[in-house]
C-alpha atoms as a PDB file:
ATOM      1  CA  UNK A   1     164.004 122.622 109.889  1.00  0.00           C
ATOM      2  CA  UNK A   2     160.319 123.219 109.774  1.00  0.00           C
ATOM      3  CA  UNK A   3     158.121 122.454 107.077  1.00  0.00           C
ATOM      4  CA  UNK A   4     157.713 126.176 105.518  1.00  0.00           C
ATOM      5  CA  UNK A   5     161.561 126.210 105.353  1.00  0.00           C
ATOM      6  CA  UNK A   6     161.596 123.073 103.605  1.00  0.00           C
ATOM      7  CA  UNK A   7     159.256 124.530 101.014  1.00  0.00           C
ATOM      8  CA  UNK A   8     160.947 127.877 100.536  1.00  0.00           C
ATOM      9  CA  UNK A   9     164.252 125.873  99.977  1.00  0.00           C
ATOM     10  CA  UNK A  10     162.551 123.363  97.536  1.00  0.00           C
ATOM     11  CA  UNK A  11     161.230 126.183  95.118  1.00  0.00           C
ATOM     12  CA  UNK A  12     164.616 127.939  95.656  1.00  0.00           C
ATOM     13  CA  UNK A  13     166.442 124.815  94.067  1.00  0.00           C
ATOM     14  CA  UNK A  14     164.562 125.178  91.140  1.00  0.00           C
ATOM     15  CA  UNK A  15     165.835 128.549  90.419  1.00  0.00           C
ATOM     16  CA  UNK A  16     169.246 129.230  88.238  1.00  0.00           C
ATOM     17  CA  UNK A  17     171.918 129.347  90.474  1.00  0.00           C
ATOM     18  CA  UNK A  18     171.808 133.206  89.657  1.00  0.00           C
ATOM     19  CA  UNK A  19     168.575 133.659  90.739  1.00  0.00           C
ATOM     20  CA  UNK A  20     170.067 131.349  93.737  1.00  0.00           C
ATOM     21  CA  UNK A  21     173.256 134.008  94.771  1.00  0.00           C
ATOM     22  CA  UNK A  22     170.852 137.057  93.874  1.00  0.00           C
ATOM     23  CA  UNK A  23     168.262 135.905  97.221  1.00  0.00           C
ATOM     24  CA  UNK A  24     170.761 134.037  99.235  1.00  0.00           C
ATOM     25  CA  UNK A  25     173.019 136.941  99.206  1.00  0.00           C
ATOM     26  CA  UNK A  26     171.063 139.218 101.215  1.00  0.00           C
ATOM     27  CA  UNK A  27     169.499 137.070 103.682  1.00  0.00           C
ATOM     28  CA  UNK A  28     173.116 135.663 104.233  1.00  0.00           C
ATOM     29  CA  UNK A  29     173.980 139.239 105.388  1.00  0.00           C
ATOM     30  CA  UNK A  30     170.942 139.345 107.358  1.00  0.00           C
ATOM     31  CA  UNK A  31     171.454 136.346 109.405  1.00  0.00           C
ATOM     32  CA  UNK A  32     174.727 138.007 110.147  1.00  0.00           C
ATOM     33  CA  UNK A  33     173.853 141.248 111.096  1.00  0.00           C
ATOM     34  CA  UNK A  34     171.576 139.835 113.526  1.00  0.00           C
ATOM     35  CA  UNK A  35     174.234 137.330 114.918  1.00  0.00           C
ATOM     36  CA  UNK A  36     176.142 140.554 115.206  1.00  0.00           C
ATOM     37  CA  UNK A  37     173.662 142.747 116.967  1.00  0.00           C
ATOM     38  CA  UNK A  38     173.016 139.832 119.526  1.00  0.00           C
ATOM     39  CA  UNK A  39     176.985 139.778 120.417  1.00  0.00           C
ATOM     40  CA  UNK A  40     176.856 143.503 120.648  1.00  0.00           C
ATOM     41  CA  UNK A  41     174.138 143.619 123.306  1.00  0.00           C
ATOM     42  CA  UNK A  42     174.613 140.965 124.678  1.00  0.00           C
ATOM     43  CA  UNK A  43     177.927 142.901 125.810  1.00  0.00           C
ATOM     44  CA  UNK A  44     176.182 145.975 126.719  1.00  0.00           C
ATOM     45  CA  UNK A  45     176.829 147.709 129.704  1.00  0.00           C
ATOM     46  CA  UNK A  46     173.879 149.683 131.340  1.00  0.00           C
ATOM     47  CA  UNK A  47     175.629 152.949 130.855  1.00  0.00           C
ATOM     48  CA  UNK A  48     173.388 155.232 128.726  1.00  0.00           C
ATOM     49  CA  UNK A  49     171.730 158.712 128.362  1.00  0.00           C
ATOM     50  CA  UNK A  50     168.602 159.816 126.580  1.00  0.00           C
ATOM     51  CA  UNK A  51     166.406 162.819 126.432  1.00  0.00           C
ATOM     52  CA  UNK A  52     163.302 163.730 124.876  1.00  0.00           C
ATOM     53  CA  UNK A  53     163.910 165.075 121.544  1.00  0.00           C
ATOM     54  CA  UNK A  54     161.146 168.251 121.438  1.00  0.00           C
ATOM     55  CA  UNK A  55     163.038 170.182 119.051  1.00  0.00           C
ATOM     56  CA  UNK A  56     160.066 169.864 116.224  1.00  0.00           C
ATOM     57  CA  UNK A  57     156.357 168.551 116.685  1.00  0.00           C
ATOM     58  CA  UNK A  58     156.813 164.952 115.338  1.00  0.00           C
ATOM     59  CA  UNK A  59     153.108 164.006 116.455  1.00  0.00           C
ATOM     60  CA  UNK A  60     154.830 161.832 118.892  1.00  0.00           C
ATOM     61  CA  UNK A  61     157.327 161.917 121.442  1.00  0.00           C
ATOM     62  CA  UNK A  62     160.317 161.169 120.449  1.00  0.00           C
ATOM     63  CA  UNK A  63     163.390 159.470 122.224  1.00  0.00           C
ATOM     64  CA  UNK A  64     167.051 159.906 121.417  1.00  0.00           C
ATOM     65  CA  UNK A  65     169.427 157.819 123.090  1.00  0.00           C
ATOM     66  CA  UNK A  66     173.613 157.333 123.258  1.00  0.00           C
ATOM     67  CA  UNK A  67     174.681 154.082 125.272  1.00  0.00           C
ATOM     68  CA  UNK A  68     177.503 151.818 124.673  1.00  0.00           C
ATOM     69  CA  UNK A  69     177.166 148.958 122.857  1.00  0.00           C
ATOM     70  CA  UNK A  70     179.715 146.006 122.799  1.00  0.00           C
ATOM     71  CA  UNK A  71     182.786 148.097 122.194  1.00  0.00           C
ATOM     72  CA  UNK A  72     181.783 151.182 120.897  1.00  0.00           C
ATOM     73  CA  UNK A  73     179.150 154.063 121.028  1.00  0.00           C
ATOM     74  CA  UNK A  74     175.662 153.788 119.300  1.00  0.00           C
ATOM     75  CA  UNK A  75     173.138 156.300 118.976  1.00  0.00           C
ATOM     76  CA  UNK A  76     169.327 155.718 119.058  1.00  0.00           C
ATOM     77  CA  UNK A  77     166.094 157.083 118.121  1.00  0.00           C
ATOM     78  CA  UNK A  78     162.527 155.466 119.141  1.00  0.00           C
ATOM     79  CA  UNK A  79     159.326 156.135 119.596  1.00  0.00           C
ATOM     80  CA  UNK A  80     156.813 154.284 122.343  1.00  0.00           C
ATOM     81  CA  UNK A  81     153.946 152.930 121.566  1.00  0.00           C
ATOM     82  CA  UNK A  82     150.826 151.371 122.900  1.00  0.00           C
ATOM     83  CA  UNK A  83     151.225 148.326 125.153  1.00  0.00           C
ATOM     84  CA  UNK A  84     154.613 148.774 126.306  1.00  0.00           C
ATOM     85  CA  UNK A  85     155.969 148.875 122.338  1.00  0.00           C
ATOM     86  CA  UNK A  86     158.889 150.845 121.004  1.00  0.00           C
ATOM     87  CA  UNK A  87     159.535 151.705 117.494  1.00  0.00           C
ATOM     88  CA  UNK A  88     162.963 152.172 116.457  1.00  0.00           C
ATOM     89  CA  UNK A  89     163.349 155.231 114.238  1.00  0.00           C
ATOM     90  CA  UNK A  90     167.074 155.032 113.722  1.00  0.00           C
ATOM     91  CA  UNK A  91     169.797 153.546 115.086  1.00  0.00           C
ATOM     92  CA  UNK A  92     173.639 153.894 114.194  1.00  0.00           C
ATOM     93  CA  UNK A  93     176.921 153.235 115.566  1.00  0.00           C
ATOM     94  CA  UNK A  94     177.968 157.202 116.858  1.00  0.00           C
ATOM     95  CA  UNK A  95     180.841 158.577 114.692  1.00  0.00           C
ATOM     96  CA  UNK A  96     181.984 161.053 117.280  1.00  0.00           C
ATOM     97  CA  UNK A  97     180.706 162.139 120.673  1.00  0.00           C
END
């Protein structure tokens, strides 16, 4: 554990166990989602499709993608930056395709 950790959790036991549930709460959920996403690509195929989304002038180009993701479709929408850096706009499991 490293030493900011430590410190964090230290100040955290000195809060009611309220104040506890209320922060551990959502950074259980968190930790989840993550562990989640990393199963999900981690089974990800390289089947996928994007275009350039140029219906409106965003001031940027913007991506949209659909691509399968563990067991189901998810849909996509990024932006690329400087140095080789993409900003996710939105991403979301597809309800229909």
């Amino acid at each position: 554990m490293t030493e900011l950790l430590q410190r964090v959790i230290a100040q955290l036991e000195k809060l009611p166990e309220e104040e506890q549930d209320a922060i551990a709460t959502p950074l259980l959920a968190e930790l989840e989602d993550e562990r989640a996403w990393k199963i999900r690509f981690e089974s990800t195929t390289n089947e996928q499709w994007d275009k350039l989304d140029d219906r409106f002038d965003y001031g940027e180009e913007r991506w949209f993608g659909i691509g399968f993701l563990g067991n189901g479709v998810a849909v996509v929408v990024w932006t690329e930056r400087q140095g080789d850096v993409i900003r996710i706009i939105s991403a979301r499991k597809a309800l229909s395709i």
